[in-house]
C-alpha atoms as a PDB file:
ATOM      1  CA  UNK A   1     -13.374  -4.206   5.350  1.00  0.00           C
ATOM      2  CA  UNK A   2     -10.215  -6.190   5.083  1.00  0.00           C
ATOM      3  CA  UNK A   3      -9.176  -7.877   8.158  1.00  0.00           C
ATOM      4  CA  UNK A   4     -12.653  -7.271   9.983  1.00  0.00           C
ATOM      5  CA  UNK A   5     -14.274 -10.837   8.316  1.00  0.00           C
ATOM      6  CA  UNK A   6     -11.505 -12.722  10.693  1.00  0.00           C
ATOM      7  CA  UNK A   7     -11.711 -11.046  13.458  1.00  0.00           C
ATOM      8  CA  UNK A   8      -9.285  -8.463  13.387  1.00  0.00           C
ATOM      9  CA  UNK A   9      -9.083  -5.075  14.301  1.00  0.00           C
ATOM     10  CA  UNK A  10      -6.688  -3.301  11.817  1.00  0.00           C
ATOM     11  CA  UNK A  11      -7.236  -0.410  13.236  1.00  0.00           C
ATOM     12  CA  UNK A  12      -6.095  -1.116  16.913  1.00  0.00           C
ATOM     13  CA  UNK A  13      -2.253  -1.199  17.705  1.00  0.00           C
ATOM     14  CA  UNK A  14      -1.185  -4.393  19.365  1.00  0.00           C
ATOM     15  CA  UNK A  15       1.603  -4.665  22.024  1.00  0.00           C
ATOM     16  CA  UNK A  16       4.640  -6.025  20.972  1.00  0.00           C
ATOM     17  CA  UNK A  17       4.735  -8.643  24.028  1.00  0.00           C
ATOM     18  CA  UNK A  18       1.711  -9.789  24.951  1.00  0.00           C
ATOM     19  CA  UNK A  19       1.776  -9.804  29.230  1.00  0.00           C
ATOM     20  CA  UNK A  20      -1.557 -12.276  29.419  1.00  0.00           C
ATOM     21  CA  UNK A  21       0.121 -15.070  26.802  1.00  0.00           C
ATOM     22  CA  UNK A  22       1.740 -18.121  28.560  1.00  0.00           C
ATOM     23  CA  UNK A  23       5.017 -17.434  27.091  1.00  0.00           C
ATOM     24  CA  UNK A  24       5.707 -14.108  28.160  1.00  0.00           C
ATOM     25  CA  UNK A  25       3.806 -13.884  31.477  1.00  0.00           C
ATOM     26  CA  UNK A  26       6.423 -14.792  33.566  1.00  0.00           C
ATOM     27  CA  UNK A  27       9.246 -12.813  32.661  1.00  0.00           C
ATOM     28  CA  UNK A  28      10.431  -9.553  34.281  1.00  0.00           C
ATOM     29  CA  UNK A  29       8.885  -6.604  33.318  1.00  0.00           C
ATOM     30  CA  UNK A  30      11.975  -5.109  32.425  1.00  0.00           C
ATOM     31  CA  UNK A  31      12.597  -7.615  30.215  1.00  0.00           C
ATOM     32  CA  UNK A  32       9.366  -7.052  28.471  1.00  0.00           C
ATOM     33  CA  UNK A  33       9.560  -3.211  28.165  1.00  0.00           C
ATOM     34  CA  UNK A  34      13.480  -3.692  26.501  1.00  0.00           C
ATOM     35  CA  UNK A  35      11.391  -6.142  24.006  1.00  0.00           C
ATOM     36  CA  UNK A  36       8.747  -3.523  23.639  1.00  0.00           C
ATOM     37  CA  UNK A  37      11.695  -0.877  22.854  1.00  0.00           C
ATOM     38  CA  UNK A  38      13.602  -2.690  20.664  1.00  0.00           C
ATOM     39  CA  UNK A  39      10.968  -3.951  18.975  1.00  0.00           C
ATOM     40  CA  UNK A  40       9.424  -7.911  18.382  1.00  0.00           C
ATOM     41  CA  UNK A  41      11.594  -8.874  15.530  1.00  0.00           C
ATOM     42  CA  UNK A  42      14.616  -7.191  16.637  1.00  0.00           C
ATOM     43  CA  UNK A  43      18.168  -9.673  16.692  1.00  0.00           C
ATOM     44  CA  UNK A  44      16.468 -12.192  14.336  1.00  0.00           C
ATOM     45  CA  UNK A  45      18.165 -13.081  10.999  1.00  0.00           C
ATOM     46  CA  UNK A  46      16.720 -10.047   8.650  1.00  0.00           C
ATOM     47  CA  UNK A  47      15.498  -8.149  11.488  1.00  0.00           C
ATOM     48  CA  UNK A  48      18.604  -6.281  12.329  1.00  0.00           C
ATOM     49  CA  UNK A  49      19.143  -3.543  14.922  1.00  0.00           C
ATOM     50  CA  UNK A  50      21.500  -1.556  12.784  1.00  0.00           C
ATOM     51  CA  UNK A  51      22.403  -1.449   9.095  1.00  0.00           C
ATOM     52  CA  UNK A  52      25.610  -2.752   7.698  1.00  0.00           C
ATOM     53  CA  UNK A  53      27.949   0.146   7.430  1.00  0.00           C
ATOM     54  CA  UNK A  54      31.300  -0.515   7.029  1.00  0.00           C
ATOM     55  CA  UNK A  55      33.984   1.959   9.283  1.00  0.00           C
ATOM     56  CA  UNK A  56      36.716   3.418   6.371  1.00  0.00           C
ATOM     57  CA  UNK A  57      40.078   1.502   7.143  1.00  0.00           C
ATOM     58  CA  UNK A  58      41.616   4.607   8.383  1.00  0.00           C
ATOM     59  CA  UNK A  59      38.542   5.200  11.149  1.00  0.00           C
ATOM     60  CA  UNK A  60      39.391   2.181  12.452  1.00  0.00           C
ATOM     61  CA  UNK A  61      42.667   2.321  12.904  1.00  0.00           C
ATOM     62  CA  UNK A  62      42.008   5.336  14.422  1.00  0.00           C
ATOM     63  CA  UNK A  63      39.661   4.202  17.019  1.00  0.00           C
ATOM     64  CA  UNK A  64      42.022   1.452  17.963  1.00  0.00           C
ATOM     65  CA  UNK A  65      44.783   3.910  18.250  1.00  0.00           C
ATOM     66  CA  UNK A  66      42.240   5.780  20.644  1.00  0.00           C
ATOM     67  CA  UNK A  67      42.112   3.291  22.707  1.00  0.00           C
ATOM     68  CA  UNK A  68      45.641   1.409  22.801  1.00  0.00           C
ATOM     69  CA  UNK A  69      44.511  -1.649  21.566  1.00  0.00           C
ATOM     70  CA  UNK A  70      47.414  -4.134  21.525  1.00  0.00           C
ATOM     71  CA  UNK A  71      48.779  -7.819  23.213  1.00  0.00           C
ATOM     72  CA  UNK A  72      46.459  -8.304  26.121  1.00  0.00           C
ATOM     73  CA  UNK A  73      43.609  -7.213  25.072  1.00  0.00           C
ATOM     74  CA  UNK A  74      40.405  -8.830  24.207  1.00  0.00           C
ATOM     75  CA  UNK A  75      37.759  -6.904  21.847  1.00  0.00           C
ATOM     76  CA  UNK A  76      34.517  -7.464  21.057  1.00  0.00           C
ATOM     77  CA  UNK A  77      32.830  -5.901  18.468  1.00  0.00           C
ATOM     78  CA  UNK A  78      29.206  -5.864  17.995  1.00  0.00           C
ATOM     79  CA  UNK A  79      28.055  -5.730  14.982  1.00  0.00           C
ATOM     80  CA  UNK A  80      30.927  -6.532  13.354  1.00  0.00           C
ATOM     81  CA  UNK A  81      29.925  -6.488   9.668  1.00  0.00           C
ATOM     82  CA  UNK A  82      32.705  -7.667   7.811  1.00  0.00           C
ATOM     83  CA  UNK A  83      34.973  -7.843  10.750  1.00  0.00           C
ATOM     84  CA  UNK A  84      37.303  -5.259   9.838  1.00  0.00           C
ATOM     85  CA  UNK A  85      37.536  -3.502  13.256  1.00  0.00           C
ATOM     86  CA  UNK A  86      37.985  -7.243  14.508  1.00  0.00           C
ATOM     87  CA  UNK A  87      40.800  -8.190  12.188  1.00  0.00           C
ATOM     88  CA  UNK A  88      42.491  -5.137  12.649  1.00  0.00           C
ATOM     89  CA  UNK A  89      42.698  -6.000  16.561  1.00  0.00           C
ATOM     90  CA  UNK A  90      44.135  -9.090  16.110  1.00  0.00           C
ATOM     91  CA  UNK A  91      46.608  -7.399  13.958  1.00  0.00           C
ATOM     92  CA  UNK A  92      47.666  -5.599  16.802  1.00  0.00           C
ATOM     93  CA  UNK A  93      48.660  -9.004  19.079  1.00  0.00           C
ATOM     94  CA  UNK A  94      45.055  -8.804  20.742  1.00  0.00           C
ATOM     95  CA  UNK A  95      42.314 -11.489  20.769  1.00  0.00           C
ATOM     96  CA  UNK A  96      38.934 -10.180  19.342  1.00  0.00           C
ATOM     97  CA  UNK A  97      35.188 -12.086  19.084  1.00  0.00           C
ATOM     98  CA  UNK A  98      33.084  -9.775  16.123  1.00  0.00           C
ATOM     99  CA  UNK A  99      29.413 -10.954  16.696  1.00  0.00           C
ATOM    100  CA  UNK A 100      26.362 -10.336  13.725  1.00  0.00           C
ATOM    101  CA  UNK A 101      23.115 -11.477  13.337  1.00  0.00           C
ATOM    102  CA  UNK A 102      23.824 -11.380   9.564  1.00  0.00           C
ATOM    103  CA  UNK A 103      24.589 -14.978   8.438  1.00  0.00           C
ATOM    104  CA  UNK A 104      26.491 -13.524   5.375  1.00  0.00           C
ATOM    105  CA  UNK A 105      28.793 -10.637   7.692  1.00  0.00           C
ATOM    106  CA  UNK A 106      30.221 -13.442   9.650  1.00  0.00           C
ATOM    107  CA  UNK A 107      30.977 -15.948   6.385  1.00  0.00           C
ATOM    108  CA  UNK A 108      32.505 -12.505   5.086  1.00  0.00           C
ATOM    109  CA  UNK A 109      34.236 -11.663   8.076  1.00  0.00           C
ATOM    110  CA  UNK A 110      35.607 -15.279   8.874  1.00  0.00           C
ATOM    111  CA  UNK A 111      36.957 -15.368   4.940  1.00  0.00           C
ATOM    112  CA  UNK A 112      38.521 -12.564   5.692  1.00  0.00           C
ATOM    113  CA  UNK A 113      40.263 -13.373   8.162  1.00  0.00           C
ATOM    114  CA  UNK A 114      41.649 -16.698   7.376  1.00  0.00           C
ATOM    115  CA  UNK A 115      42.838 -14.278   4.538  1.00  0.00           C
ATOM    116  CA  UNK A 116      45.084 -12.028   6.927  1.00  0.00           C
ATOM    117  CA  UNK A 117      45.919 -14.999   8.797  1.00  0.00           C
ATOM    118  CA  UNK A 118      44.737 -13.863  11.935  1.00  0.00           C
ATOM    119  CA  UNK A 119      42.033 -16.766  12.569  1.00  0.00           C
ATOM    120  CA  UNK A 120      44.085 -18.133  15.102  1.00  0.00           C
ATOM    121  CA  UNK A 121      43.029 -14.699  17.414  1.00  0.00           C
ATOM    122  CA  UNK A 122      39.532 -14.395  16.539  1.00  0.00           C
ATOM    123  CA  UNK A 123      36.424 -16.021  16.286  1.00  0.00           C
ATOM    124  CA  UNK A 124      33.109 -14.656  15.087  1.00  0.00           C
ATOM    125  CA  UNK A 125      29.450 -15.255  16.241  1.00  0.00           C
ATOM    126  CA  UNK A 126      25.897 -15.251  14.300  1.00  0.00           C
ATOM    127  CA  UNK A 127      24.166 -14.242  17.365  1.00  0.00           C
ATOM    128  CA  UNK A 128      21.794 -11.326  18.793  1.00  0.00           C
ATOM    129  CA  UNK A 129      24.231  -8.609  20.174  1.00  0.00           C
ATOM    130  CA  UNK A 130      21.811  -8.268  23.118  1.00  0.00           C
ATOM    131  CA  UNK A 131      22.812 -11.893  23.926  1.00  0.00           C
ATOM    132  CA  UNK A 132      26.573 -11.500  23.892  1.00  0.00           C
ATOM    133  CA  UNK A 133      27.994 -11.371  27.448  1.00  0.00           C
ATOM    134  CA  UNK A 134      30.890  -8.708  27.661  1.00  0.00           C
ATOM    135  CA  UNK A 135      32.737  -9.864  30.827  1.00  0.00           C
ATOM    136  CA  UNK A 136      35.449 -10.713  29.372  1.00  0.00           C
ATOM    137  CA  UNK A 137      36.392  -7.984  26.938  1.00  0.00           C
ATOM    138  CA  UNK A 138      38.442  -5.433  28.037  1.00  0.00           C
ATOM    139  CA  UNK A 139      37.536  -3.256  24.339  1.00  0.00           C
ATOM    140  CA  UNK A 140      33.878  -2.872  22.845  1.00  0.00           C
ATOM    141  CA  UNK A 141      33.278  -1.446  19.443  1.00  0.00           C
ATOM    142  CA  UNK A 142      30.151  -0.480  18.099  1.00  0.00           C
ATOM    143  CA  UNK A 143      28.666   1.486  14.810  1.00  0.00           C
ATOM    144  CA  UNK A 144      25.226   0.925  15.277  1.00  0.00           C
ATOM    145  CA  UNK A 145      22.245   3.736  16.118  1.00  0.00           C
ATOM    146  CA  UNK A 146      21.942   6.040  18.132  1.00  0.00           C
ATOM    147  CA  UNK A 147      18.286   4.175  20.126  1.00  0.00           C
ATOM    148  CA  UNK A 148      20.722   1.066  19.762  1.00  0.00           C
ATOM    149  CA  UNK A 149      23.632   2.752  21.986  1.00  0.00           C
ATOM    150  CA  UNK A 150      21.175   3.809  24.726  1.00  0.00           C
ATOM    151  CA  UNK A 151      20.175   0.633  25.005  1.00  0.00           C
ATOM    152  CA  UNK A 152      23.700  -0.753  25.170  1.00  0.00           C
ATOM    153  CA  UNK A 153      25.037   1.975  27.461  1.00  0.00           C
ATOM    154  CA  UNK A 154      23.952   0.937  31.166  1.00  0.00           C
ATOM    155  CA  UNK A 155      24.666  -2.635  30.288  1.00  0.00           C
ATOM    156  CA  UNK A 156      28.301  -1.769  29.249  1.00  0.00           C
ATOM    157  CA  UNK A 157      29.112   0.235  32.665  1.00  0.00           C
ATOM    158  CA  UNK A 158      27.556  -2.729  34.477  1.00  0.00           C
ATOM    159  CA  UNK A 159      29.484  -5.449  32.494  1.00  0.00           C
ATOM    160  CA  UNK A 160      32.586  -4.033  31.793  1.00  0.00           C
ATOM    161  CA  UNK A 161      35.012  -3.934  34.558  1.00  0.00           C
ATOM    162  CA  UNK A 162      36.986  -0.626  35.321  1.00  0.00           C
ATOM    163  CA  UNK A 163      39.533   0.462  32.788  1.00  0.00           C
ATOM    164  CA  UNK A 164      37.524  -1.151  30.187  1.00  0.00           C
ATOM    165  CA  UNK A 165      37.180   1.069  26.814  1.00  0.00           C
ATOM    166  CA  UNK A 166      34.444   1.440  24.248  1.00  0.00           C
ATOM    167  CA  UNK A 167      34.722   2.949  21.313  1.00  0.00           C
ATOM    168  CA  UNK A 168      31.904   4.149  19.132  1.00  0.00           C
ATOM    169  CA  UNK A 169      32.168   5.170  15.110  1.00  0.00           C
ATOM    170  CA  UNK A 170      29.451   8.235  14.630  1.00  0.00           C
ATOM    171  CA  UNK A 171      27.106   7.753  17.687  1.00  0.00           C
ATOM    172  CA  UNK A 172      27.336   9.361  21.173  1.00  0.00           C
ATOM    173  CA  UNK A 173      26.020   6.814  24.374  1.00  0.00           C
ATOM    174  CA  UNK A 174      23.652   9.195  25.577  1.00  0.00           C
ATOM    175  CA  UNK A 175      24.619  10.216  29.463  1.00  0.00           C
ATOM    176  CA  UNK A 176      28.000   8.711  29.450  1.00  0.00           C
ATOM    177  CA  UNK A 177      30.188  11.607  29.002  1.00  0.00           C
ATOM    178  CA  UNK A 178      33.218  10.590  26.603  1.00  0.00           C
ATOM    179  CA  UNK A 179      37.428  10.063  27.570  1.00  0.00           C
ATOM    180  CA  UNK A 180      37.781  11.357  23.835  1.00  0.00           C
ATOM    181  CA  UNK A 181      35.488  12.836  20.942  1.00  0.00           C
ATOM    182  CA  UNK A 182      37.730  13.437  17.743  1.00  0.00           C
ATOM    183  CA  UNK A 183      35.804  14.049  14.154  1.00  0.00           C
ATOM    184  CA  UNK A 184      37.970  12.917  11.079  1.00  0.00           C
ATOM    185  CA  UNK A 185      36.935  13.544   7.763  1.00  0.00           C
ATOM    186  CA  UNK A 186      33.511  15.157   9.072  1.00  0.00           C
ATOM    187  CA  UNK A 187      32.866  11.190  10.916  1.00  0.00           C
ATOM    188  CA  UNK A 188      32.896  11.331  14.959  1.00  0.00           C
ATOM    189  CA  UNK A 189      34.970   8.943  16.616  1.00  0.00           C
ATOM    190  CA  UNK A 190      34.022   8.280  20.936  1.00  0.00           C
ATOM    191  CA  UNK A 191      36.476   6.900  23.288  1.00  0.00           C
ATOM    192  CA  UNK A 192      34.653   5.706  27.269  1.00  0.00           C
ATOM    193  CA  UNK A 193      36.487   4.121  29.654  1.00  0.00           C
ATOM    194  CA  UNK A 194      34.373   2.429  32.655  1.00  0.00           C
ATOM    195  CA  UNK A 195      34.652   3.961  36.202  1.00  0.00           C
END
């Protein structure tokens, strides 16, 4: 039997954190249920939370409109992709951070850019959205999944201060009742606004 002449037991399901190993006995048990969730690999280069998908031009715009982007505001968008959403912020006068775990988004998305000369407001990050602290945006963007959003959605009330707006291409937060729902071209936009 393959896997039984080293010791291992194909057959049994391990835990994806380990609560006995040295490393992760000490951290909060929160912490290692969210790890459990996600999964081990999760916001690791090739491991990614959520496909690339890019939002149509017109969606975006849209979902900025939504939410009165403009001069003033900072937006972060995670999972940025190519940075479209991000671009199209700084387009409006605002300052905007688009953060991937992709390697090859961000060198897309900072190309681009420097291409609609708008690197001056915007800067882009290869780093684990689950890392990125939100404090100081005052718009968050997200296409991701739906399992990603749930995860996301307590954190973002907590973060966020009041007035704050997210804005989500396709996927509901589940229990955070929308500001706005609108469906274009059979694709559902979601506008929240932290209490």
């Amino acid at each position: 039997m393959i896997g039984s002449a080293m010791g291992m037991d194909i057959g049994k399901e391990q835990d994806a954190v380990d609560p006995t190993h040295p490393a992760t006995a000490a951290e909060d048990p929160e912490d290692r249920a969210f790890k459990t969730l996600r999964g081990p690999w999760a916001g690791t280069p090739h491991h990614l939370d959520a496909p690339f998908w890019p939002t149509p031009e017109p969606l975006v715009e849209r979902m900025l409109d939504l939410a009165g982007v403009g001069p003033g505001d900072h937006l972060i968008d995670l999972g940025c992709g190519d940075g479209r959403i991000v671009i199209a912020a700084a387009r409006r006068g605002a300052t905007a951070l688009g953060v991937d775990i992709d390697a090859e988004r961000i060198a897309e998305a900072e190309a681009a850019a420097r291409a609609a000369g708008v690197e001056q407001l915007v800067g882009f990050r290869c780093e684990d959205l689950f890392a990125t602290r939100l404090e100081a945006a005052s718009v968050v963007t997200l296409y991701l999944i739906p399992h990603i959003h749930g995860l996301l959605g307590a954190r973002l009330r907590t973060e966020l201060a009041p007035g704050s707006r997210v804005l989500s291409h396709a996927f509901a937060i589940r229990d955070w009742a929308p500001r706005a729902h609108e469906v274009i071209d059979q694709r559902e936009l979601y506008l929240w606004v932290v209490d």
